[in-house]
C-alpha atoms as a PDB file:
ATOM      1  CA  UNK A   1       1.140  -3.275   8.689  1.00  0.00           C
ATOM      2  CA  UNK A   2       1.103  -5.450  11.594  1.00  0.00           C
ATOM      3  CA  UNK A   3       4.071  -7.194  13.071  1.00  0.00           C
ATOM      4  CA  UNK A   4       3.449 -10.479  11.538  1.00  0.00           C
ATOM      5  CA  UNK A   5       3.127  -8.886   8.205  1.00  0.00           C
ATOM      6  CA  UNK A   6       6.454  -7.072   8.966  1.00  0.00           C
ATOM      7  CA  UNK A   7       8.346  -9.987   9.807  1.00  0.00           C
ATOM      8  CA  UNK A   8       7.263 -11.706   6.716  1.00  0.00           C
ATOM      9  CA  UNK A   9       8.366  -9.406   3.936  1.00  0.00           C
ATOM     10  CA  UNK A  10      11.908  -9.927   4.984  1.00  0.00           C
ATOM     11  CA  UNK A  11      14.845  -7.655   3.450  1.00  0.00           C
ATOM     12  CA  UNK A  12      17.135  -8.229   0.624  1.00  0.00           C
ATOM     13  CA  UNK A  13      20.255  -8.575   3.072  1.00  0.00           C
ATOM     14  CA  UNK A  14      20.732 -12.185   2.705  1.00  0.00           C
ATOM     15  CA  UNK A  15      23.667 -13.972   1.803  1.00  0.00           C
ATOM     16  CA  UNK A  16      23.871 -16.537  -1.187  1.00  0.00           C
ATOM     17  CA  UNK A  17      22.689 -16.050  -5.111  1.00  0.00           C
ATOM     18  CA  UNK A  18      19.438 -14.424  -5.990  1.00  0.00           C
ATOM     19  CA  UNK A  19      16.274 -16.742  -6.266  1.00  0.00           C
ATOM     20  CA  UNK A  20      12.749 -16.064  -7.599  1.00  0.00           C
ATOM     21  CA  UNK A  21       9.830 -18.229  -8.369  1.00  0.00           C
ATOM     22  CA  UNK A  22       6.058 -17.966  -9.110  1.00  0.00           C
ATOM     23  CA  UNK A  23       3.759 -19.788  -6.796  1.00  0.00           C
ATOM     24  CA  UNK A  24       0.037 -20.091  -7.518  1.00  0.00           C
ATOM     25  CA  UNK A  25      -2.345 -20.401  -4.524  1.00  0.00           C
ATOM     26  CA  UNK A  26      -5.627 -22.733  -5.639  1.00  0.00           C
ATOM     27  CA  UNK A  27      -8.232 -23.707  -3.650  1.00  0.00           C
ATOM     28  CA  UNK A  28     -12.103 -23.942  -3.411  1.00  0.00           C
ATOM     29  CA  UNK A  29     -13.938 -20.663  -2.927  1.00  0.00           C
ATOM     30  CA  UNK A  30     -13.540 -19.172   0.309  1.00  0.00           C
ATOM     31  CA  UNK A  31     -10.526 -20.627   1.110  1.00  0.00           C
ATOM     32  CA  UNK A  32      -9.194 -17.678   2.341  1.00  0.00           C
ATOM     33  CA  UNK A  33      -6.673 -17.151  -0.614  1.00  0.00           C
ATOM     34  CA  UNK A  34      -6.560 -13.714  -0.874  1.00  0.00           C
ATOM     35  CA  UNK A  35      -6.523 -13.132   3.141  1.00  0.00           C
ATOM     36  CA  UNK A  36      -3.182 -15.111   2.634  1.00  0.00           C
ATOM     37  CA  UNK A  37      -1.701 -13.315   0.015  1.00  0.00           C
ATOM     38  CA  UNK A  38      -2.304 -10.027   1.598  1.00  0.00           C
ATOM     39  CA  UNK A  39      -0.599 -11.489   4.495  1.00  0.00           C
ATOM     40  CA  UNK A  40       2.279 -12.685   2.733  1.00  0.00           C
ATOM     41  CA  UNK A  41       2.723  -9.574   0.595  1.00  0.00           C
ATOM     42  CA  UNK A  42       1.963  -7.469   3.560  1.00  0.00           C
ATOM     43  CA  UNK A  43      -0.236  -5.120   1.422  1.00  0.00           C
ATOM     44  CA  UNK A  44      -3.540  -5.445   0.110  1.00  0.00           C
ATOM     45  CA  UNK A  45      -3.165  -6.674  -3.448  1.00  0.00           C
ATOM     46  CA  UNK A  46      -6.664  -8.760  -3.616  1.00  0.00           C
ATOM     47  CA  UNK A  47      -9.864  -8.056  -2.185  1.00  0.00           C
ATOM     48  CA  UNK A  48     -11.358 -10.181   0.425  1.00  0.00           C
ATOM     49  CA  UNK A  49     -15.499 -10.516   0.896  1.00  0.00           C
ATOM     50  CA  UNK A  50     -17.917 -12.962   2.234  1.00  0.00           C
ATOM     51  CA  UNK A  51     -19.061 -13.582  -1.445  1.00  0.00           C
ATOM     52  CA  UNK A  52     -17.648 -16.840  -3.311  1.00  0.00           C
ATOM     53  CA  UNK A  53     -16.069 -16.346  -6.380  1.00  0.00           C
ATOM     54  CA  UNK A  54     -14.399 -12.672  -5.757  1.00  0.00           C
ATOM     55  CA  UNK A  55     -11.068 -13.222  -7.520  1.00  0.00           C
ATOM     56  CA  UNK A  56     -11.970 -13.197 -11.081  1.00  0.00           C
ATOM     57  CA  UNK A  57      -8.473 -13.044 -12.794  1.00  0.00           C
ATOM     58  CA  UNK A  58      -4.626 -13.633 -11.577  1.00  0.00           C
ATOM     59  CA  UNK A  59      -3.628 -11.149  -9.094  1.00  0.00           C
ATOM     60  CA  UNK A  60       0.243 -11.090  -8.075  1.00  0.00           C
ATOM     61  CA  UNK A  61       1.825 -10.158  -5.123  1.00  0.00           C
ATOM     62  CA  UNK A  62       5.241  -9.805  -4.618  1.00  0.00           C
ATOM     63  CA  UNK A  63       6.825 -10.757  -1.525  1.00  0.00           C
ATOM     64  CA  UNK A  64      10.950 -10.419  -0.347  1.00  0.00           C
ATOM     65  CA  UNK A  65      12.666 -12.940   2.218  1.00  0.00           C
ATOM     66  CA  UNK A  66      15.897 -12.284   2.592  1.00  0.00           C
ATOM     67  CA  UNK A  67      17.777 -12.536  -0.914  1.00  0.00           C
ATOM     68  CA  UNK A  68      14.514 -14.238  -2.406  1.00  0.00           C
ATOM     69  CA  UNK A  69      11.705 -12.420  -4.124  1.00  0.00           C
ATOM     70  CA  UNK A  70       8.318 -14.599  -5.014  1.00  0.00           C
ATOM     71  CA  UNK A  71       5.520 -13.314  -6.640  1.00  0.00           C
ATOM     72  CA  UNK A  72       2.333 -15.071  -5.406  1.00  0.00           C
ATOM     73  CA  UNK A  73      -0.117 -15.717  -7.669  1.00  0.00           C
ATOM     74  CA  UNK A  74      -4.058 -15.198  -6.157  1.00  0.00           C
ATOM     75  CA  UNK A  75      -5.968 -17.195  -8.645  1.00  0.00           C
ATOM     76  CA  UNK A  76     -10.260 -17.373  -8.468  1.00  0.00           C
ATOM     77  CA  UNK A  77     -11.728 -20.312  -6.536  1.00  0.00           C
ATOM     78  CA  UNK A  78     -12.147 -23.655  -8.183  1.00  0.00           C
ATOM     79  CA  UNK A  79     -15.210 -24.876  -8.524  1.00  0.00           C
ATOM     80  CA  UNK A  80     -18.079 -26.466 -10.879  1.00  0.00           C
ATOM     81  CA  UNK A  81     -18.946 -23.740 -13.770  1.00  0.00           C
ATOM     82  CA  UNK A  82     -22.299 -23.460 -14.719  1.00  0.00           C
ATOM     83  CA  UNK A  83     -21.939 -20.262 -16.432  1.00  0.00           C
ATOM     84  CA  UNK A  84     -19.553 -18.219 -19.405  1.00  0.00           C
ATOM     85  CA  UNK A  85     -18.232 -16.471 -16.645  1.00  0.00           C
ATOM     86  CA  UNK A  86     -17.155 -19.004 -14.305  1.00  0.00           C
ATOM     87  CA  UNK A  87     -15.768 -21.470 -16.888  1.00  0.00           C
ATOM     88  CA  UNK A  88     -13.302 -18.487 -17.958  1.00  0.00           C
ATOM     89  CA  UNK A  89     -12.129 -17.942 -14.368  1.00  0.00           C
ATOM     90  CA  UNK A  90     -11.818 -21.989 -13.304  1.00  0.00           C
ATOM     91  CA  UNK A  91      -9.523 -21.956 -16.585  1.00  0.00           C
ATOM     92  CA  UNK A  92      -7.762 -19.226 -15.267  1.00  0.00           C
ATOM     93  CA  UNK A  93      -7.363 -20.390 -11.704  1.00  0.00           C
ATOM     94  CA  UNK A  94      -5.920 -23.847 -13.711  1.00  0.00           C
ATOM     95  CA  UNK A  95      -3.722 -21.519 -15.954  1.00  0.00           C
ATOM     96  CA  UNK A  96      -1.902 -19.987 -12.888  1.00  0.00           C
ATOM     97  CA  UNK A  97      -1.238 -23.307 -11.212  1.00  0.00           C
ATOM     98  CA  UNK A  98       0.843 -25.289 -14.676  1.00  0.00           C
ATOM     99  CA  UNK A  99       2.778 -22.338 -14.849  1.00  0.00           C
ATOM    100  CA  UNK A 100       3.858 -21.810 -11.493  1.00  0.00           C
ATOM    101  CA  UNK A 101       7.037 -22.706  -9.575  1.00  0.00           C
ATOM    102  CA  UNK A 102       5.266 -24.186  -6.772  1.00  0.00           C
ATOM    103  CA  UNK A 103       1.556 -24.686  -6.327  1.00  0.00           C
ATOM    104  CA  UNK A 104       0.235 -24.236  -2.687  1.00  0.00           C
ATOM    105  CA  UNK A 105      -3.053 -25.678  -2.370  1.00  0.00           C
ATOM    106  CA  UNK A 106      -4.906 -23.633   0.134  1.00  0.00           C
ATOM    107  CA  UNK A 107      -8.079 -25.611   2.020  1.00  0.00           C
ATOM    108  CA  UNK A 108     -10.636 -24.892   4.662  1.00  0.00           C
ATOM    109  CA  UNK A 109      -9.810 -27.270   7.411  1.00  0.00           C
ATOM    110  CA  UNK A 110     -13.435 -26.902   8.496  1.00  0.00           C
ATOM    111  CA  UNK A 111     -14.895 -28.663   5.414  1.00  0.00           C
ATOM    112  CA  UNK A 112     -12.405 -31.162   5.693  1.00  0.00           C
ATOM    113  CA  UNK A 113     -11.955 -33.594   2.615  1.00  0.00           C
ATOM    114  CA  UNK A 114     -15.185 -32.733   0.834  1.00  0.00           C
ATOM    115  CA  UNK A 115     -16.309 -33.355  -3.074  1.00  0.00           C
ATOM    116  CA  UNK A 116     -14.812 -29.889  -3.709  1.00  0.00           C
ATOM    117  CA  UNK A 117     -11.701 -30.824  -2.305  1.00  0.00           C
ATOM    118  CA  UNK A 118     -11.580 -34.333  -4.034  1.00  0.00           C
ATOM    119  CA  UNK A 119     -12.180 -32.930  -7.462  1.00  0.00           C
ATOM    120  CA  UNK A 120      -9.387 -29.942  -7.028  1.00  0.00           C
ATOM    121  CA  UNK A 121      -7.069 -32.615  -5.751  1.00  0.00           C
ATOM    122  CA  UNK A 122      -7.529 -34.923  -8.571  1.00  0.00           C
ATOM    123  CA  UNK A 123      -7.356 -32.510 -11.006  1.00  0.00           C
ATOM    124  CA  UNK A 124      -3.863 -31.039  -9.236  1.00  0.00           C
ATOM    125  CA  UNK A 125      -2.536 -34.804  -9.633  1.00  0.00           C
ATOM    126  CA  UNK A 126      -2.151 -34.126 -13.030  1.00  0.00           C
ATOM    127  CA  UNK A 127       0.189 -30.694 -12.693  1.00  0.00           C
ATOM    128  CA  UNK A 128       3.512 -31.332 -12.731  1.00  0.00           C
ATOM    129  CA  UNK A 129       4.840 -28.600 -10.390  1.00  0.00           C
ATOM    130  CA  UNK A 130       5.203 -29.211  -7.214  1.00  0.00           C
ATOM    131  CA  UNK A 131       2.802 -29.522  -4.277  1.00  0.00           C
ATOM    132  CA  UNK A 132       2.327 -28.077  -0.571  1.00  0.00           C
ATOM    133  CA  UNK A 133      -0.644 -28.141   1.360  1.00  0.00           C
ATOM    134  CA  UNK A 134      -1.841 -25.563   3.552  1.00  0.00           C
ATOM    135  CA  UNK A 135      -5.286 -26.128   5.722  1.00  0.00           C
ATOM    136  CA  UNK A 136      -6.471 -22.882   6.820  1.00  0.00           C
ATOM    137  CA  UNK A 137      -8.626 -21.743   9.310  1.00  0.00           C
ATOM    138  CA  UNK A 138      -7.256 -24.022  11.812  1.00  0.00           C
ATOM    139  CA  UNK A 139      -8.385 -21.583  14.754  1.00  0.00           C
ATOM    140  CA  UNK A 140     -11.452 -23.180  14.510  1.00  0.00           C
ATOM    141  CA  UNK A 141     -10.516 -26.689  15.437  1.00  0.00           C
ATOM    142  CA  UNK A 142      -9.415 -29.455  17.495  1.00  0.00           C
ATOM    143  CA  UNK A 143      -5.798 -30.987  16.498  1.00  0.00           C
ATOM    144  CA  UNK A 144      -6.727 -34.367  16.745  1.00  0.00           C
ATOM    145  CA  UNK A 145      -9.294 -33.242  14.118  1.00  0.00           C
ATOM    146  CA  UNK A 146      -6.909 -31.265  11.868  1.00  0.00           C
ATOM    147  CA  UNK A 147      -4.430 -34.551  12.012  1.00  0.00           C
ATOM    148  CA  UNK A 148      -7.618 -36.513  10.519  1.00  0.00           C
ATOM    149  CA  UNK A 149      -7.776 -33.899   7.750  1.00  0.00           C
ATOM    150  CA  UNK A 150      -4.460 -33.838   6.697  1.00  0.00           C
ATOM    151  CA  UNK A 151      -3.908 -37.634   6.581  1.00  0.00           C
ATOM    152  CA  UNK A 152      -7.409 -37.640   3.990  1.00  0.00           C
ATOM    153  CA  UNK A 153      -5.765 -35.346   1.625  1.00  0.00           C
ATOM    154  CA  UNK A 154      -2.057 -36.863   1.763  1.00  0.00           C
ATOM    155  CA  UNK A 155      -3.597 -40.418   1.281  1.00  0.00           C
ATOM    156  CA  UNK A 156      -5.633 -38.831  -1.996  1.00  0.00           C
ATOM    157  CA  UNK A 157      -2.284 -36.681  -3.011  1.00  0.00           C
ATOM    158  CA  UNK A 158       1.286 -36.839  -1.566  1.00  0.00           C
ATOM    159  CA  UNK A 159       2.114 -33.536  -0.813  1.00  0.00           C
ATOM    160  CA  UNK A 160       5.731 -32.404  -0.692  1.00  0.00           C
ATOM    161  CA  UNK A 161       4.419 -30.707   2.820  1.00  0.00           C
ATOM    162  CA  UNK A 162       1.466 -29.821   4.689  1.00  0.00           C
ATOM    163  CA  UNK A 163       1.052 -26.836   7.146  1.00  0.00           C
ATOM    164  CA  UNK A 164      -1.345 -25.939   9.648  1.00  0.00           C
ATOM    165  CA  UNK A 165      -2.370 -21.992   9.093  1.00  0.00           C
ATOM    166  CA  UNK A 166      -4.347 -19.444   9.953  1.00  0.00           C
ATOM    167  CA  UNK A 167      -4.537 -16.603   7.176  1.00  0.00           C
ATOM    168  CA  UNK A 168      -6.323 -14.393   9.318  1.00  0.00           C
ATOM    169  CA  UNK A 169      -4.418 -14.495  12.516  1.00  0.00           C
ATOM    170  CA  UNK A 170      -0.960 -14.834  11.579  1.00  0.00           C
ATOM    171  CA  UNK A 171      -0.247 -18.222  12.657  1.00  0.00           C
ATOM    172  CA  UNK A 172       1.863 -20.846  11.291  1.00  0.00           C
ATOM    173  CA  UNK A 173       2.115 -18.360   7.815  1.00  0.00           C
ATOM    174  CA  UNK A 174       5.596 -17.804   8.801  1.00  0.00           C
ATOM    175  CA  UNK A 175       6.985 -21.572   8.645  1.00  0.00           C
ATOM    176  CA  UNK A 176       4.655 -21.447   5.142  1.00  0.00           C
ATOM    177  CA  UNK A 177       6.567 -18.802   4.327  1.00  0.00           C
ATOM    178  CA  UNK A 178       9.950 -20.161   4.487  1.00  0.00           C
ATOM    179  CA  UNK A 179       9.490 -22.689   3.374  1.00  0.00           C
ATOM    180  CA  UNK A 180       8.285 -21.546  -0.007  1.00  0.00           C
ATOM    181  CA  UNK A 181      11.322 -19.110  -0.034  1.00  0.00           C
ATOM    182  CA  UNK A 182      13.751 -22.412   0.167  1.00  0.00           C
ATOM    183  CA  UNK A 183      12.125 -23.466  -2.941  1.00  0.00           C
ATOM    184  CA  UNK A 184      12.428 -21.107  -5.081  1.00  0.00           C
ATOM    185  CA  UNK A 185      14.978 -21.304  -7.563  1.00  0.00           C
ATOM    186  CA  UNK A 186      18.211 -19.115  -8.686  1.00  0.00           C
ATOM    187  CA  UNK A 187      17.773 -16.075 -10.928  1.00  0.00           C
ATOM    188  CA  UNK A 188      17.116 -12.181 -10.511  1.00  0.00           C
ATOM    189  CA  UNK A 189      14.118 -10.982  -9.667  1.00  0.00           C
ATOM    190  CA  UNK A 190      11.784 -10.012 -11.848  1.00  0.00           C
ATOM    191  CA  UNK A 191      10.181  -6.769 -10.109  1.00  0.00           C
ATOM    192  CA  UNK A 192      11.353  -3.365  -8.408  1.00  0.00           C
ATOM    193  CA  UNK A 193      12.060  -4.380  -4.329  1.00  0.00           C
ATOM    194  CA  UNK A 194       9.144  -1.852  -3.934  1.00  0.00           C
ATOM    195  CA  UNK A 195       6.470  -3.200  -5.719  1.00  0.00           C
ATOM    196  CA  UNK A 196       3.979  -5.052  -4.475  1.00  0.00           C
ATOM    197  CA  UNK A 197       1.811  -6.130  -7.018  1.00  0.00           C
ATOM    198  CA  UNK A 198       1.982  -5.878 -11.099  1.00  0.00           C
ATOM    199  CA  UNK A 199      -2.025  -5.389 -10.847  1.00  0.00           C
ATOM    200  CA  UNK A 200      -2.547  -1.597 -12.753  1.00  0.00           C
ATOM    201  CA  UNK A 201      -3.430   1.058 -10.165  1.00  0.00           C
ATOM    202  CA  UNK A 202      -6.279   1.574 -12.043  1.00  0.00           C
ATOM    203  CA  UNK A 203      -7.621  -1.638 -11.761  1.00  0.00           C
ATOM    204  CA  UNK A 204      -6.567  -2.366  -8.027  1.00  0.00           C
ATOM    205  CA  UNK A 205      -9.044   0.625  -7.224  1.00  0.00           C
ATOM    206  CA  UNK A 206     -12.054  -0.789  -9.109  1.00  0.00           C
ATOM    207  CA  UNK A 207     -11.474  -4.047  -7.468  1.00  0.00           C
ATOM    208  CA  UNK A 208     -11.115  -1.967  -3.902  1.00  0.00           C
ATOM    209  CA  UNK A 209     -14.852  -0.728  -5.284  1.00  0.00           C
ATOM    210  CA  UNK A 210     -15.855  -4.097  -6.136  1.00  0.00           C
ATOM    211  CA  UNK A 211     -14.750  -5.285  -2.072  1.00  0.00           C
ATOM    212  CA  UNK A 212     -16.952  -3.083  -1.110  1.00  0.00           C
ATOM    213  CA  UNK A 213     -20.184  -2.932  -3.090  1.00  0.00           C
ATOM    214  CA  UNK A 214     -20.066  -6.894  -2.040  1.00  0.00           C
ATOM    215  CA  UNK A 215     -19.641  -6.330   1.756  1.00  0.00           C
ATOM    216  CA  UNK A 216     -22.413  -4.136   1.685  1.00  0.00           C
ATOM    217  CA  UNK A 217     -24.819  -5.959  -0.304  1.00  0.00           C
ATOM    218  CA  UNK A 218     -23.407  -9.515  -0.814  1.00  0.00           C
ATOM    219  CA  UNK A 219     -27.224 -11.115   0.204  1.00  0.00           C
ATOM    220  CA  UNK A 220     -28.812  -8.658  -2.678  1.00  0.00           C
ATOM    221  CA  UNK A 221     -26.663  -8.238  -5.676  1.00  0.00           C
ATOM    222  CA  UNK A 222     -25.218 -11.149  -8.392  1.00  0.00           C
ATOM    223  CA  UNK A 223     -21.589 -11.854  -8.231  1.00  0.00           C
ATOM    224  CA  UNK A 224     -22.071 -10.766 -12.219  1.00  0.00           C
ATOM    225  CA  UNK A 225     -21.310  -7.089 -11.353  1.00  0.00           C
ATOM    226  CA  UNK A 226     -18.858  -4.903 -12.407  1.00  0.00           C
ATOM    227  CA  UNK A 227     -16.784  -1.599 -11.811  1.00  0.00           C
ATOM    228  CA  UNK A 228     -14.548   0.079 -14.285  1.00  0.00           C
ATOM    229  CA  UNK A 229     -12.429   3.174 -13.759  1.00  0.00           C
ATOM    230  CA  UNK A 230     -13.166   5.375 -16.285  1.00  0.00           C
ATOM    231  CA  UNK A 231     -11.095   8.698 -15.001  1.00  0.00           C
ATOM    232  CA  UNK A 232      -7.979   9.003 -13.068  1.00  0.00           C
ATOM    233  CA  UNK A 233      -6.657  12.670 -12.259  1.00  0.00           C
ATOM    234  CA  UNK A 234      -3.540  13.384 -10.598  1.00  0.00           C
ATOM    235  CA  UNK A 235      -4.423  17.055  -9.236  1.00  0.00           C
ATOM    236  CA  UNK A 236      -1.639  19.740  -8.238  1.00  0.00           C
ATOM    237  CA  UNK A 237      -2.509  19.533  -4.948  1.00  0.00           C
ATOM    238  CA  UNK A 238      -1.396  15.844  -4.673  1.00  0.00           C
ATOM    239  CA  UNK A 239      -4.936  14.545  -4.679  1.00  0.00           C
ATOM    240  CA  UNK A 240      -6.558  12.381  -7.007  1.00  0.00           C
ATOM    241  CA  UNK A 241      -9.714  12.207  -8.568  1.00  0.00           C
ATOM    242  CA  UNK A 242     -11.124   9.029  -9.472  1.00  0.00           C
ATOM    243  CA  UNK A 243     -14.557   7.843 -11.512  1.00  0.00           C
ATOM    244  CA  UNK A 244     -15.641   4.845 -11.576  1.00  0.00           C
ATOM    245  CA  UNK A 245     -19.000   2.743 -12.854  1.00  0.00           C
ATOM    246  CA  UNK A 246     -20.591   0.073 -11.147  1.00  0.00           C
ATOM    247  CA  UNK A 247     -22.388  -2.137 -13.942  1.00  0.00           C
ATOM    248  CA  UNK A 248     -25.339  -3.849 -13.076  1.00  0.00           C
ATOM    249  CA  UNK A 249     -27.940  -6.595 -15.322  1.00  0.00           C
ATOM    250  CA  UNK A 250     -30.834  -4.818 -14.568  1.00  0.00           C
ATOM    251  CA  UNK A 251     -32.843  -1.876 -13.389  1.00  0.00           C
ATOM    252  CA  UNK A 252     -33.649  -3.427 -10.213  1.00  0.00           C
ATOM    253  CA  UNK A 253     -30.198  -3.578  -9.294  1.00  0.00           C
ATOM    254  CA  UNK A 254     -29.179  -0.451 -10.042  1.00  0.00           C
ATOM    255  CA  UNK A 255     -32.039   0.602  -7.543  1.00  0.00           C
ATOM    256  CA  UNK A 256     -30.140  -1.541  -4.366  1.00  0.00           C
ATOM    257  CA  UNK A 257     -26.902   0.124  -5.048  1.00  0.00           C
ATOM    258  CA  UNK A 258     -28.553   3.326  -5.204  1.00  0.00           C
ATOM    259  CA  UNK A 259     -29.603   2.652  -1.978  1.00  0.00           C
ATOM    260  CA  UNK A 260     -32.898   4.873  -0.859  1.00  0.00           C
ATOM    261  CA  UNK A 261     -31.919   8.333  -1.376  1.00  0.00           C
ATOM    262  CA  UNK A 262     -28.665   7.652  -2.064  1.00  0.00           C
ATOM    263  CA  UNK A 263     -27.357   6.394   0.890  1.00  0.00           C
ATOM    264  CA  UNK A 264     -26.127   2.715  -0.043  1.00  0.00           C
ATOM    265  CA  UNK A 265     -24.077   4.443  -2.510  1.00  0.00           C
ATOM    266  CA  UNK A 266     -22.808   7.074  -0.798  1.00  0.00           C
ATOM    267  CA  UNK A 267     -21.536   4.400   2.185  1.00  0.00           C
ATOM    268  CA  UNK A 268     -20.019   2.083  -0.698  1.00  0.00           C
ATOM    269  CA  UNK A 269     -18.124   5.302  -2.010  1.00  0.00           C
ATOM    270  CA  UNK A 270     -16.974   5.994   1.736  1.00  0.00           C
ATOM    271  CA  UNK A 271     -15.515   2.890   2.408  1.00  0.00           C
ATOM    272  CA  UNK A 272     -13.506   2.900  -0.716  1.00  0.00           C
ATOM    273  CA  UNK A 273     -12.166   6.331  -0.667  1.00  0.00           C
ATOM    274  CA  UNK A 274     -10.798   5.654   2.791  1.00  0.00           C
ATOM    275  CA  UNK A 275      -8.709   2.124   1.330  1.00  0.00           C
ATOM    276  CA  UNK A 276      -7.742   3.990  -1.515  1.00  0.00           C
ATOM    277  CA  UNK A 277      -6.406   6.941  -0.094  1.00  0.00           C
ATOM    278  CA  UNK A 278      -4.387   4.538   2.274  1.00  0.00           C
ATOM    279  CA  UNK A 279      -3.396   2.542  -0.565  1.00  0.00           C
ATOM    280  CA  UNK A 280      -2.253   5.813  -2.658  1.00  0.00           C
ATOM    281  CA  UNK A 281      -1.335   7.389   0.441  1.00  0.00           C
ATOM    282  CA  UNK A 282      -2.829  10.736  -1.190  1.00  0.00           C
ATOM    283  CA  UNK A 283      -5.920  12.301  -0.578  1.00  0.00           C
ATOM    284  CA  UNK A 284      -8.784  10.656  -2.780  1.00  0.00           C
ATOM    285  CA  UNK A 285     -11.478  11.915  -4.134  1.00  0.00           C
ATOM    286  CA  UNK A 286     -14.155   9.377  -5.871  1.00  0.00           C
ATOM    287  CA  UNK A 287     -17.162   9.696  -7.348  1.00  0.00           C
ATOM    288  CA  UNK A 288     -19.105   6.495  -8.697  1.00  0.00           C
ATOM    289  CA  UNK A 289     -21.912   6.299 -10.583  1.00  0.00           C
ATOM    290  CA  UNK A 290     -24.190   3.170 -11.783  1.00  0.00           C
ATOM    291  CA  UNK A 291     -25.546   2.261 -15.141  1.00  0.00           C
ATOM    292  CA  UNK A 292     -27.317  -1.096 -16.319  1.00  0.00           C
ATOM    293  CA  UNK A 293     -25.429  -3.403 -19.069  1.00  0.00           C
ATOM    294  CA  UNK A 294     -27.512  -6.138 -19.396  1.00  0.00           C
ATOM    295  CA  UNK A 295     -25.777  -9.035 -20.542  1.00  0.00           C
ATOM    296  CA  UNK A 296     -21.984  -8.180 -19.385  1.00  0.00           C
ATOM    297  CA  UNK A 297     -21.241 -11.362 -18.971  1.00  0.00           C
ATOM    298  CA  UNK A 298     -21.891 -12.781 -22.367  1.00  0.00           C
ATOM    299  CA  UNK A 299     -19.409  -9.893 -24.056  1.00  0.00           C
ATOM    300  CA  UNK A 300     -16.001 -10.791 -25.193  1.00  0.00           C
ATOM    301  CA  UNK A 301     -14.655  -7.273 -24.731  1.00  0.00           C
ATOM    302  CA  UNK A 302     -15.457  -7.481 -20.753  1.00  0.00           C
ATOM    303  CA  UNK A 303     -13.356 -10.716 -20.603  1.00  0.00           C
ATOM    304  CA  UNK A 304     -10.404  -9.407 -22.340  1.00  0.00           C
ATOM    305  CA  UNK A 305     -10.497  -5.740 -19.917  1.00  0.00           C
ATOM    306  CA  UNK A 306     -10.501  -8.900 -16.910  1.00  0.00           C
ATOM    307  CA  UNK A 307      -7.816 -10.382 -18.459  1.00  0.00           C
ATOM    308  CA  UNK A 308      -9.703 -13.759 -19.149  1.00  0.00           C
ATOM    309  CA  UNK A 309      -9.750 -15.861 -21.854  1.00  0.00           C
ATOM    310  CA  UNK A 310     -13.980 -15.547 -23.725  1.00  0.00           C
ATOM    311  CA  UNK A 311     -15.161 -19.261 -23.481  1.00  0.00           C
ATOM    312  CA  UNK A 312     -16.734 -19.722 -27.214  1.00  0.00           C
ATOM    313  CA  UNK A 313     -19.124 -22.178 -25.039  1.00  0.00           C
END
C-alpha cells in the first residue's frame, strides 16, 4: 500500500454520528475507473487493463474516512452497444448510477468534451442523484487546457463540483476523497471495517485471471472471453489450490492462449498466482486450463453467474 493509499482509507476515530453512502463511478471506457477505486479502497478490488470494456458487472469497494464508510461502486464503461453483451453491461453501468448516493462522473481530460462524453452527460441529466465531476489524467496536460475542459462539461451539466485528478499518481484523489465523505449521509455502516470489497473471493480471482490473460494478449483475443473458478481448496498447510477455465469462441483462440508450447499460458498463470497469493496472503497454487464455448455470449446462464441482467434483444 503506498502512502497515498494509506492516508486515504482513514480510521474510524472520528467524532460525530456514523454516515454511509453508495457512490457509483461512470464514465466512458478507459476512464481510469477502476485505477481510482483501487486507489480509494487502497486494495485491488477491480482489475485494470489496456482493453476497453474490462468491468463487466458492479464491483464495490469499501472505503473508511474517519467515522464514514462508502462503498464505491466500479461500474463498466458507457458506451454505444452493438452487441447482447454490451447492452447488458451499459444497463448495468446505468443501474449503479440511479441507485447511488452520489454519482462521480469520472472523464479523460485528454479527450476533452467528446461525443462520448456528450451522450454520458446527457443521459446523467436525467439521474436524480447528485453530481461531481472528476477529469482524470490531468498529468498529461496544460491547466489552461484542463480549465477549457471543465468549463465544456459544466456549461452541458452543472456539476455540484469538479476536481482535477490523477488516478494513477495520487494527486488531487485526496480533496475527491473528502469531499465525497462530507456527503454521505447518517446511518451505520453496512460492512465489517475490514472488508474491502463484497465481490466473492472466488470471483475476485477469476477476474485477477481475466487482468491478466488481457495484458498479455489484449491485440489478439475478443473482449468476449471468460474465466470461471471451478475449484477452490483450502489445504492444511495454509495454501490454496485454485482451478480455473479460460473460455474462448473458437479453436483458434484457444491456440493464442496456449501460447506455443505452452508458454503464453504458463506466463498468464504466473502473473496471477503472484496477485493472488498477495491478495490471499497465502501461498497459491493455480492451475488453468482452456476450453472453447462457442457462443458464451448469447447464453442466459453466463449473464446471471456475471451478475447481469440477459437482454431478450
Amino acid at each position: 500500500m503506498t502512502e497515498n493509499e494509506d492516508s486515504m482509507q482513514g480510521d474510524d476515530t472520528g467524532t460525530g454520528p456514523q454516515r454511509c453512502g453508495f457512490v457509483a463511478l461512470i464514465g466512458a471506457p478507459n476512464a481510469g475507473k477502476s485505477t481510482l477505486l483501487n486507489r480509494l479502497v487502497g486494495a485491488k478490488v477491480s482489475i485494470v487493463t489496456h482493453k476497453v470494456q474490462t468491468t463487466r458487472t458492479l464491483v464495490r469497494g469499501i472505503a473508511l474516512r474517519e467515522n464514514t464508510q462508502i462503498v464505491f461502486v466500479d461500474t463498466p464503461g458507457i458506451f454505444a452497444p452493438r452487441r447482447r453483451l454490451d447492452t447488458a453491461m451499459v444497463k448495468t453501468a446505468w443501474s449503479g448510477a440511479t441507485d447511488a448516493d452520489l454519482v462521480v462522473l469520472l472523464a479523460d481530460a485528454r479527450k476533452g468534451f467528446d461525443e462520448g462524453a456528450e451522450a454520458i452527460v446527457a443521459k446523467l441529466a436525467e439521474v436524480k442523484q447528485p453530481k461531481v465531476l472528476a477529469l482524470n489524467k490531468i498529468d498529461t496536460m496544460r491547466r489552461d487546457k484542463l480549465l477549457e475542459v471543465v468549463a465544456r462539461f459544466n456549461e452541458a451539466l452543472q456539476f455540484d463540483e469538479t476536481f482535477l485528478i490523477s488516478a494513477l499518481t495520487g494527486d488531487g484523489v485526496d480533496d475527491l476523497f473528502a469531499a465525497i465523505a462530507e456527503r454521505m449521509p447518517e446511518g451505520p455502516w453496512h460492512y465489517p471495517e475490514d472488508q474491502l470489497s463484497d465481490f466473492p473471493m472466488r470471483q475476485l480471482a477469476a477476474e485477477i485471471t481475466r487482468e491478466k490473460l488481457y495484458l498479455r494478449l489484449h491485440k489478439e483475443l475478443p473482449y468476449e472471453s471468460h474465466v470461471e473458478t471451478e475449484a477452490w481448496e483450502e489445504r492444511k498447510d495454509g495454501s490454496v489450490r485454485i482451478e480455473q477455465v479460460i473460455y474462448v469462441s473458437r479453436d483458434s483462440q484457444k491456440a493464442i492462449v496456449l501460447g506455443k508450447g505452452g508458454r503464453t499460458i504458463k506466463d498468464i498463470g504466473a502473473a496471477a498466482r503472484e496477485d493472488l497469493s498477495e491478495i490471499l496472503d497465502v501461498p497459491v497454487h493455480l492451475f488453468l486450463f482452456v476450453k472453447v464455448r462457442e457462443a458464451w455470449a448469447d447464453d442466459p446462464e453466463r449473464y446471471r453467474e456475471l451478475g447481469l441482467e440477459f437482454p431478450r434483444d
